[in-house]
PDB file of N, CA and C in Angstrom:
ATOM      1  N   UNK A   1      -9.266  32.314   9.570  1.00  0.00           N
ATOM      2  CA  UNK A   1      -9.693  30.996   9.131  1.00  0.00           C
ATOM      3  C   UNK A   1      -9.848  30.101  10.365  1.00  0.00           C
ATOM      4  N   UNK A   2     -10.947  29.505  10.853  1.00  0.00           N
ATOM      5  CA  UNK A   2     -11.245  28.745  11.741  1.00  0.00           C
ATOM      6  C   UNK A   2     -10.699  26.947  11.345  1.00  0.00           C
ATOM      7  N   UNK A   3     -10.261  26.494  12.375  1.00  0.00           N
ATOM      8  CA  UNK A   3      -9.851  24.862  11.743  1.00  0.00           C
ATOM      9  C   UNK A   3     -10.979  24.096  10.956  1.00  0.00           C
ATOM     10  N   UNK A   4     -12.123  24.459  10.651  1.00  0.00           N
ATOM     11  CA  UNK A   4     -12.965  23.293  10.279  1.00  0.00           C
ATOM     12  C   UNK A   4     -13.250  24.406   9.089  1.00  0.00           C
ATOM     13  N   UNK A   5     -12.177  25.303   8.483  1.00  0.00           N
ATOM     14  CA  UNK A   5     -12.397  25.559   7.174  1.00  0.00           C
ATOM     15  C   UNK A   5     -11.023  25.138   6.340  1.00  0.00           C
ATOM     16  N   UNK A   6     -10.155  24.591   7.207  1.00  0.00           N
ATOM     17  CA  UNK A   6      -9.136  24.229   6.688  1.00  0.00           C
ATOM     18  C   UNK A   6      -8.753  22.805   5.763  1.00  0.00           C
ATOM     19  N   UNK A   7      -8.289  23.117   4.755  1.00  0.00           N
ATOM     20  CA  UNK A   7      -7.521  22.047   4.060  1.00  0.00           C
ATOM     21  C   UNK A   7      -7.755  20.584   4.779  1.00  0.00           C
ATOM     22  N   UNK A   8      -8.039  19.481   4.271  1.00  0.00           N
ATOM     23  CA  UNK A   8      -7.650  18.222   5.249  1.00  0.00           C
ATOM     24  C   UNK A   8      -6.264  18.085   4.320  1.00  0.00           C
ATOM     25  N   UNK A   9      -5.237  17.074   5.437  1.00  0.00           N
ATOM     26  CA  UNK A   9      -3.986  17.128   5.598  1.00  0.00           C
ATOM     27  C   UNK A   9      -3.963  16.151   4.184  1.00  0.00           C
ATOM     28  N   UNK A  10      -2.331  16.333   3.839  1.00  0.00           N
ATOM     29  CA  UNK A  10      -2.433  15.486   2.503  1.00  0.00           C
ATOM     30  C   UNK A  10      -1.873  14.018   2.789  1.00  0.00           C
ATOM     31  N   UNK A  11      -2.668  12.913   1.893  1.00  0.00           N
ATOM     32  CA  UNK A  11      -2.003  11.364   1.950  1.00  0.00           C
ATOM     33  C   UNK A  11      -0.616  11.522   1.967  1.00  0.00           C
ATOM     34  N   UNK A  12      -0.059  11.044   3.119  1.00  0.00           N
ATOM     35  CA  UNK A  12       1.547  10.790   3.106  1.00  0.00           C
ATOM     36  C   UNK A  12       2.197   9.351   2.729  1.00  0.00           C
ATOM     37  N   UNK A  13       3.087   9.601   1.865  1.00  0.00           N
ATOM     38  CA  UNK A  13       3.805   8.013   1.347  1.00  0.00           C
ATOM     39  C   UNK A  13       5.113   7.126   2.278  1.00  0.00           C
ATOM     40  N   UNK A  14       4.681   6.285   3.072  1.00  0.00           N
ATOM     41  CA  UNK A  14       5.369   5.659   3.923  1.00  0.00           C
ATOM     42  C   UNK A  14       6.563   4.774   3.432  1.00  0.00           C
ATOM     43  N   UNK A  15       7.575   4.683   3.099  1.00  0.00           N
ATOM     44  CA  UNK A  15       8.628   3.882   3.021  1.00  0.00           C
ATOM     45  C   UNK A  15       8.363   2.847   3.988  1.00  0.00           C
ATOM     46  N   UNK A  16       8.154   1.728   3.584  1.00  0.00           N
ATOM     47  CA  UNK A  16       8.050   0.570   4.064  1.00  0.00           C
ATOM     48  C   UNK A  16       9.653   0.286   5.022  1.00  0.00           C
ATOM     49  N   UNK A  17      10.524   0.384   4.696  1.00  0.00           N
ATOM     50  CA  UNK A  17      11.919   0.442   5.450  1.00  0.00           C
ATOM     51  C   UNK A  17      11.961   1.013   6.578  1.00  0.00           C
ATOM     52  N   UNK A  18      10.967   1.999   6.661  1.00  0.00           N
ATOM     53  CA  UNK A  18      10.769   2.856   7.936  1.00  0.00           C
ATOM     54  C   UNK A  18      10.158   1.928   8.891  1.00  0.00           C
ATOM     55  N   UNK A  19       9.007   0.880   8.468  1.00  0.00           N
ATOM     56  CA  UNK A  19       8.301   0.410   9.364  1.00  0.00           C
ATOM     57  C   UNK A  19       9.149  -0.846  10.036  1.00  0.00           C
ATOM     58  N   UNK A  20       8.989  -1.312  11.162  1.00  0.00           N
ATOM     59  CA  UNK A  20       8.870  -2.535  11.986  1.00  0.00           C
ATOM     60  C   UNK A  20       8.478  -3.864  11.258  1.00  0.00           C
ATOM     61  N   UNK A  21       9.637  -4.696  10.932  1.00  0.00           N
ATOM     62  CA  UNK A  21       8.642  -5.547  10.238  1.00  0.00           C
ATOM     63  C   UNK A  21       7.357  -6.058  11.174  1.00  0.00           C
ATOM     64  N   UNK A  22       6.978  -6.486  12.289  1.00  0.00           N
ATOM     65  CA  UNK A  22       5.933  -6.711  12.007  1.00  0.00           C
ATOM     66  C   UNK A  22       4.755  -5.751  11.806  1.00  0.00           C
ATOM     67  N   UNK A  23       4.818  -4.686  12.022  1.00  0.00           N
ATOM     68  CA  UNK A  23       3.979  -3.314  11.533  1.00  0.00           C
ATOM     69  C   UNK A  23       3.697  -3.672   9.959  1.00  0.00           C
ATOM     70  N   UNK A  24       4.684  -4.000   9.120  1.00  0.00           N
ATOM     71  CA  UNK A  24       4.653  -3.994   7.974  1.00  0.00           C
ATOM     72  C   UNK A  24       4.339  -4.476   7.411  1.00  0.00           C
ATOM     73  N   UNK A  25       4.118  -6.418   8.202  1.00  0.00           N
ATOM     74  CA  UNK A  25       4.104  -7.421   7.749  1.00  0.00           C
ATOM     75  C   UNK A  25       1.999  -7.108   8.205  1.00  0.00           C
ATOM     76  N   UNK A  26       1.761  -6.940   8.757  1.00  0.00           N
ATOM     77  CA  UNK A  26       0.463  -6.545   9.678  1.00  0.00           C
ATOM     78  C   UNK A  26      -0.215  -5.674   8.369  1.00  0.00           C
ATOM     79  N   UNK A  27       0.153  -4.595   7.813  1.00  0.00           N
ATOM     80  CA  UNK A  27       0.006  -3.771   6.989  1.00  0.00           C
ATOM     81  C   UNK A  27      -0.657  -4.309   5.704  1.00  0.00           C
ATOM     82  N   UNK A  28       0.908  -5.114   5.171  1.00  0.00           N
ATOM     83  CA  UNK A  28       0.436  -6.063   4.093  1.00  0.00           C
ATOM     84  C   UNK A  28      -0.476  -7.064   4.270  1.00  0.00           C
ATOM     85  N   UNK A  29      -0.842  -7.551   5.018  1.00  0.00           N
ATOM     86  CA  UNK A  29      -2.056  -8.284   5.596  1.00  0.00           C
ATOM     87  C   UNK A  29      -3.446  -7.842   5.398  1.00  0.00           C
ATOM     88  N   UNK A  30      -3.309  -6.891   5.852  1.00  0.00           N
ATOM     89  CA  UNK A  30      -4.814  -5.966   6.134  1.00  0.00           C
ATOM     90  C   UNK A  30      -5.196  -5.921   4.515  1.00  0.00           C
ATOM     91  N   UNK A  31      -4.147  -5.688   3.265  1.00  0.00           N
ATOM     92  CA  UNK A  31      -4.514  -4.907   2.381  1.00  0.00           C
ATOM     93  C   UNK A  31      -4.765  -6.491   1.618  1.00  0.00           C
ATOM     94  N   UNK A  32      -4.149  -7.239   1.502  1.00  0.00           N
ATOM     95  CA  UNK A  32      -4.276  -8.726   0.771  1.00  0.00           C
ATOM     96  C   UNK A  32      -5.844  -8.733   1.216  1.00  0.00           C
ATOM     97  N   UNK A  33      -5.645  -9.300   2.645  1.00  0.00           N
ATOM     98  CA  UNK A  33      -7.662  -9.890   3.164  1.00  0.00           C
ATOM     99  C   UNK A  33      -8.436  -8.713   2.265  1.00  0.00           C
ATOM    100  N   UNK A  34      -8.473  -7.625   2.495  1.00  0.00           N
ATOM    101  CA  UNK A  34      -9.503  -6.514   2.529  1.00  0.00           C
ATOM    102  C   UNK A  34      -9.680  -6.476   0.921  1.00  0.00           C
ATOM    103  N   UNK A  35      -8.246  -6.739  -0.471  1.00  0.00           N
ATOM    104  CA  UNK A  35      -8.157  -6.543  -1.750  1.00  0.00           C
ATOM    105  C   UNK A  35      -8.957  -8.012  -1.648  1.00  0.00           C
ATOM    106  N   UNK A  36      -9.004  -8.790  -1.321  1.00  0.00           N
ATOM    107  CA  UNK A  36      -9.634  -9.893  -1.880  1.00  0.00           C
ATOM    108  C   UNK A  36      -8.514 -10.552  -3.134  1.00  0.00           C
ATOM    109  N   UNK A  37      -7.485 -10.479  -2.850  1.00  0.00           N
ATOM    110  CA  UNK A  37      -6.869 -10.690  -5.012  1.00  0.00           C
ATOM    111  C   UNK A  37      -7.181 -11.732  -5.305  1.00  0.00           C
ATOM    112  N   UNK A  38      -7.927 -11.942  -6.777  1.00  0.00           N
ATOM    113  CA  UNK A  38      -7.895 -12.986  -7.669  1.00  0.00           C
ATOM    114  C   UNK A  38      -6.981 -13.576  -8.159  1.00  0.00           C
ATOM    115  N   UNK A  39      -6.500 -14.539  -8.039  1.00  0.00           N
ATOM    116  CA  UNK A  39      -4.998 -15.153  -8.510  1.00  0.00           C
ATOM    117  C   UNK A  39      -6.065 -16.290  -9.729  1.00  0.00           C
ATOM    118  N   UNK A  40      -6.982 -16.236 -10.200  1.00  0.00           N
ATOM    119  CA  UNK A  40      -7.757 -17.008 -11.391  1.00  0.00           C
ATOM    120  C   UNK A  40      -7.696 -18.264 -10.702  1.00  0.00           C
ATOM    121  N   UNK A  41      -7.231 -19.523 -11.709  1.00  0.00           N
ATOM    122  CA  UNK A  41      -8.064 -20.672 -11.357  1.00  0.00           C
ATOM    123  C   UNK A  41      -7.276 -21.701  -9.812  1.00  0.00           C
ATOM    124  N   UNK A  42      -5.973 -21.045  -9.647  1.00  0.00           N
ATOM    125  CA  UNK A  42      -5.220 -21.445  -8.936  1.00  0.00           C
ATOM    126  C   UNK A  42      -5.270 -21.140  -7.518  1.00  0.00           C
ATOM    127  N   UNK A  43      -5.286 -21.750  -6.049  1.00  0.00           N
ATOM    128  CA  UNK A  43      -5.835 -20.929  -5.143  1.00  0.00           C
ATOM    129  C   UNK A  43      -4.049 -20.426  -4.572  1.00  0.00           C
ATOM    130  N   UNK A  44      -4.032 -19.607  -4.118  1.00  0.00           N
ATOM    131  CA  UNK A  44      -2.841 -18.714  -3.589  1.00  0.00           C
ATOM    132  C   UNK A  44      -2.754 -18.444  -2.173  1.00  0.00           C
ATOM    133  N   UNK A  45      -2.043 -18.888  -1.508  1.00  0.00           N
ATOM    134  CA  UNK A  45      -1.826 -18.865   0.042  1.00  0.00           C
ATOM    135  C   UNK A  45      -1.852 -17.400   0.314  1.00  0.00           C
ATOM    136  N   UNK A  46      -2.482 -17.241   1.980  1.00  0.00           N
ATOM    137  CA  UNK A  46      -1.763 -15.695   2.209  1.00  0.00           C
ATOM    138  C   UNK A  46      -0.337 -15.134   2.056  1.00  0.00           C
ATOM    139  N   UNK A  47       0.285 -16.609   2.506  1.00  0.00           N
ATOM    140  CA  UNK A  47       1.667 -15.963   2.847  1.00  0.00           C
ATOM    141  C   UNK A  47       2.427 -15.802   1.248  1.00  0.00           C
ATOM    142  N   UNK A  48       1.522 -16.696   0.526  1.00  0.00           N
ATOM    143  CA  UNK A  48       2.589 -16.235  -1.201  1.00  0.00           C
ATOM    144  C   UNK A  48       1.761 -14.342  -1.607  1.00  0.00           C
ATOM    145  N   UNK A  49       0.637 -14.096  -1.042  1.00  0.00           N
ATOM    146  CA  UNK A  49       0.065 -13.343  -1.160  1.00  0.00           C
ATOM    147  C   UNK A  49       1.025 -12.018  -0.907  1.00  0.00           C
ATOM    148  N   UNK A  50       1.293 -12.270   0.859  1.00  0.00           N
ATOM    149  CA  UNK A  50       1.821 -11.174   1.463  1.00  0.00           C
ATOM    150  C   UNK A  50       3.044 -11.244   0.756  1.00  0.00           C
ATOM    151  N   UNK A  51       4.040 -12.184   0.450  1.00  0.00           N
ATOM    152  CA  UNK A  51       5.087 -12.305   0.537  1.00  0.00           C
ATOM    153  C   UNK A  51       5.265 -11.775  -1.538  1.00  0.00           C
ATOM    154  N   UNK A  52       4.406 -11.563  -2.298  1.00  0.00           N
ATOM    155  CA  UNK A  52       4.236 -11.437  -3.558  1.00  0.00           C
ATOM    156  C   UNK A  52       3.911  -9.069  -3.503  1.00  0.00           C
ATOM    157  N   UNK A  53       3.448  -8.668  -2.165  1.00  0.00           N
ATOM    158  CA  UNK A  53       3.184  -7.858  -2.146  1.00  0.00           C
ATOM    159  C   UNK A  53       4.243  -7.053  -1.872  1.00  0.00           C
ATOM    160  N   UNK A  54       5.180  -7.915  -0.378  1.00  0.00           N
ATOM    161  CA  UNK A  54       6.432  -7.232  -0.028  1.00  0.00           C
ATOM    162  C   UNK A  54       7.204  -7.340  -1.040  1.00  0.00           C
ATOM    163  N   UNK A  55       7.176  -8.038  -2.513  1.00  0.00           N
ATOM    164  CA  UNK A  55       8.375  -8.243  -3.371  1.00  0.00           C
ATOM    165  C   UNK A  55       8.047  -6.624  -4.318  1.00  0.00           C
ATOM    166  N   UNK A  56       6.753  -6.381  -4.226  1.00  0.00           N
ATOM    167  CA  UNK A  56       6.572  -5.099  -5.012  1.00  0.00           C
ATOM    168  C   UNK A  56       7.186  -3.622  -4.740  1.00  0.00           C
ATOM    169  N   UNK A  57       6.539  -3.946  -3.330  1.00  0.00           N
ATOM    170  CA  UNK A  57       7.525  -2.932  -2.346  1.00  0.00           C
ATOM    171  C   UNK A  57       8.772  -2.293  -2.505  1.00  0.00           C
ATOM    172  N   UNK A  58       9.240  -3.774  -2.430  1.00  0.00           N
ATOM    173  CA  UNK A  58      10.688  -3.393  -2.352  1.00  0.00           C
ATOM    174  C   UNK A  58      11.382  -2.940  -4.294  1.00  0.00           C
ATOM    175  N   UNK A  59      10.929  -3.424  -4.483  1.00  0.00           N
ATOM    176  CA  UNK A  59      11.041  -2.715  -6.120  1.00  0.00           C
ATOM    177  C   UNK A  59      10.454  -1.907  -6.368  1.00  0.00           C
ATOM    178  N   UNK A  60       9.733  -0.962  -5.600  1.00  0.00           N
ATOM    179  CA  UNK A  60       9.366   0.285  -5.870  1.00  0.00           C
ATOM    180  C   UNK A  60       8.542   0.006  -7.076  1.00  0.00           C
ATOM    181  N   UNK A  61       7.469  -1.100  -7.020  1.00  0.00           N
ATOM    182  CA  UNK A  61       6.453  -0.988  -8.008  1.00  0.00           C
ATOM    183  C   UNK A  61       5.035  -0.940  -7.005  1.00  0.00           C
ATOM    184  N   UNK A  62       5.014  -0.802  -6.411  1.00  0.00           N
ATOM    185  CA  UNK A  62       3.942  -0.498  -4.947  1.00  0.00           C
ATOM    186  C   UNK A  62       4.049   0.825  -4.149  1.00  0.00           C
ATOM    187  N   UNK A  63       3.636   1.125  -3.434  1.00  0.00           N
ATOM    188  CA  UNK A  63       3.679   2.301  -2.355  1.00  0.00           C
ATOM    189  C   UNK A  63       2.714   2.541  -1.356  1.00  0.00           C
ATOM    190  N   UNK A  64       3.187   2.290  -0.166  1.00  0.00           N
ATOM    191  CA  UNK A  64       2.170   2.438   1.219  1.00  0.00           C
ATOM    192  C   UNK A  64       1.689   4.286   1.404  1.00  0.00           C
ATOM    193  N   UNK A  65       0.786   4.295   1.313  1.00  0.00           N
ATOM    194  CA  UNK A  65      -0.268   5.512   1.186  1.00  0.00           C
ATOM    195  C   UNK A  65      -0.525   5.935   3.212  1.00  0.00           C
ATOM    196  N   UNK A  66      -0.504   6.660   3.409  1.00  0.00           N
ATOM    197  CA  UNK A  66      -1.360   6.882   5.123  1.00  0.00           C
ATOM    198  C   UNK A  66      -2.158   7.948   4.947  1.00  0.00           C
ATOM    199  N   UNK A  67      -3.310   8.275   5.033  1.00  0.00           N
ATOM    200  CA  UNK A  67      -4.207   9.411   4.559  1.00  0.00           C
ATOM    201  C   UNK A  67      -5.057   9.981   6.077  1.00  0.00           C
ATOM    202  N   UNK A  68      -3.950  10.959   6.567  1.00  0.00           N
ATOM    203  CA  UNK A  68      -4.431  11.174   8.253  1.00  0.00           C
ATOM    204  C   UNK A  68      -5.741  11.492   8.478  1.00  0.00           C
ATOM    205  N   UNK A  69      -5.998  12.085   6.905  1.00  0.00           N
ATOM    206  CA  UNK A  69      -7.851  12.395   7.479  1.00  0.00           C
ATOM    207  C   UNK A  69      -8.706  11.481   7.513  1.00  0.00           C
ATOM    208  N   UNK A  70      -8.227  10.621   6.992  1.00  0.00           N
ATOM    209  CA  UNK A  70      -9.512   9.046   7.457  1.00  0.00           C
ATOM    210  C   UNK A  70      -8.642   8.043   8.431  1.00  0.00           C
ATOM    211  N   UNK A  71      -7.032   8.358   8.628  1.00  0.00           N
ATOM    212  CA  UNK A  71      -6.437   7.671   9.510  1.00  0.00           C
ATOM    213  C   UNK A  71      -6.454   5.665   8.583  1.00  0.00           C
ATOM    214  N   UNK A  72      -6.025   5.863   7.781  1.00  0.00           N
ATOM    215  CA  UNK A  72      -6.140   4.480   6.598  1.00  0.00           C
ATOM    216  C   UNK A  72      -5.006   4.599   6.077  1.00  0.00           C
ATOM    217  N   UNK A  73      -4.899   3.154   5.791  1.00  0.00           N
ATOM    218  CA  UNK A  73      -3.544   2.905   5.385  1.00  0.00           C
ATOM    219  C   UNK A  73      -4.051   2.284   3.435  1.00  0.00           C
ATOM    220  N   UNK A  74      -3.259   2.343   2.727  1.00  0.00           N
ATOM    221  CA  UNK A  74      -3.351   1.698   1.200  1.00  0.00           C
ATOM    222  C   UNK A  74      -2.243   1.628   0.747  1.00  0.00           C
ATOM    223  N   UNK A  75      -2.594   0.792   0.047  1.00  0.00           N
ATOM    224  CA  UNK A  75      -0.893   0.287  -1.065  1.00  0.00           C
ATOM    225  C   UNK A  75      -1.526   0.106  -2.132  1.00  0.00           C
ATOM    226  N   UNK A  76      -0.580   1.079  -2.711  1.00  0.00           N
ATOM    227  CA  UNK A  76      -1.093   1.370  -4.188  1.00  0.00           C
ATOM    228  C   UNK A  76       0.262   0.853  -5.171  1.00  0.00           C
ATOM    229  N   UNK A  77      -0.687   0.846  -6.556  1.00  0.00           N
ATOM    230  CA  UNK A  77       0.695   0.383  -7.753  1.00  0.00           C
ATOM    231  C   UNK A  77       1.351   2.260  -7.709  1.00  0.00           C
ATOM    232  N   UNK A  78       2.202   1.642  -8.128  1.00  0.00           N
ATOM    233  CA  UNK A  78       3.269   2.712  -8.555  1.00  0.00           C
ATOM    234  C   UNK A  78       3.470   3.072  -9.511  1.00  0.00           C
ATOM    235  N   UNK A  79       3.285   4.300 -10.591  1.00  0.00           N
ATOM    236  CA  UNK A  79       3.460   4.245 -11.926  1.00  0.00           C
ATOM    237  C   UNK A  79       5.208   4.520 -11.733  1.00  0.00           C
ATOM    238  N   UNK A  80       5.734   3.871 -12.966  1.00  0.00           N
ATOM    239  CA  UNK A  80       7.263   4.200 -12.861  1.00  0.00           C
ATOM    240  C   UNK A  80       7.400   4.461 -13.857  1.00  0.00           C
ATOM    241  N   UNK A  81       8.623   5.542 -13.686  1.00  0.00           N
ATOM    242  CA  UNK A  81       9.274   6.615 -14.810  1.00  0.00           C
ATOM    243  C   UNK A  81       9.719   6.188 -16.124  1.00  0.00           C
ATOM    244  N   UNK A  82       9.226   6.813 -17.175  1.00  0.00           N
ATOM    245  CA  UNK A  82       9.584   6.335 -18.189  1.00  0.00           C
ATOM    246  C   UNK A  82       9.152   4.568 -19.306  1.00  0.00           C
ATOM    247  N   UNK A  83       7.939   5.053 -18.567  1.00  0.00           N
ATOM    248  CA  UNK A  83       7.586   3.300 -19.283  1.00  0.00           C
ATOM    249  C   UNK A  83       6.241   3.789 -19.398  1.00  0.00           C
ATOM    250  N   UNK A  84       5.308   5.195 -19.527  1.00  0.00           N
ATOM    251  CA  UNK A  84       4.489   5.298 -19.927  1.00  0.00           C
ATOM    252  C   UNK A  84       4.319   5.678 -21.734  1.00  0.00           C
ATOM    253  N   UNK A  85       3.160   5.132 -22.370  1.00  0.00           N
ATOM    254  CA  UNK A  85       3.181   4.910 -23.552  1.00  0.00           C
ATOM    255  C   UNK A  85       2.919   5.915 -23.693  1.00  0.00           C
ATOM    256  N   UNK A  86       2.872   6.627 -25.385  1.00  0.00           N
ATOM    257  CA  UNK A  86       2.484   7.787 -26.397  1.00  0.00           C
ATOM    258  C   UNK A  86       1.671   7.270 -26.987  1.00  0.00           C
TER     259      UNK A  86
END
């Protein structure tokens, strides 16, 4: 098997605890500007932005994504255990 028939590597899930806050704080940044979020008729600061993103984080209703084959970072929702419907 030659390398350019191989597998690309799989998205790895970063524990935010691992990072530097400002790595982290930098992180959550990138993904607020780039998501654009709609907060409706009210306008919403970055920093309630960032600071609304790190609260997800840390409750493990979020998760920082690193996907080496495009070298990108994402934060995704988190489905959590036991609260999916029938």
């Amino acid at each position: 098997m030659t390398p350019d028939d191989s597998e690309p590597p799989e998205p790895v899930t970063v524990p935010p605890h691992e990072l530097p806050a400002d790595v982290l704080r930098r992180v959550v940044e990138s993904f607020v500007l780039r998501e654009g979020t709609e907060y409706g008729v009210r306008d919403v600061s970055l920093e309630d932005k960032v600071a609304d993103v790190l609260r997800q984080l840390e409750r493990g209703e979020a998760t920082i994504i690193f996907d080496p084959a495009t070298e990108s970072v994402d934060i995704v929702a988190t489905r959590r255990r036991g609260l999916t419907r029938r």
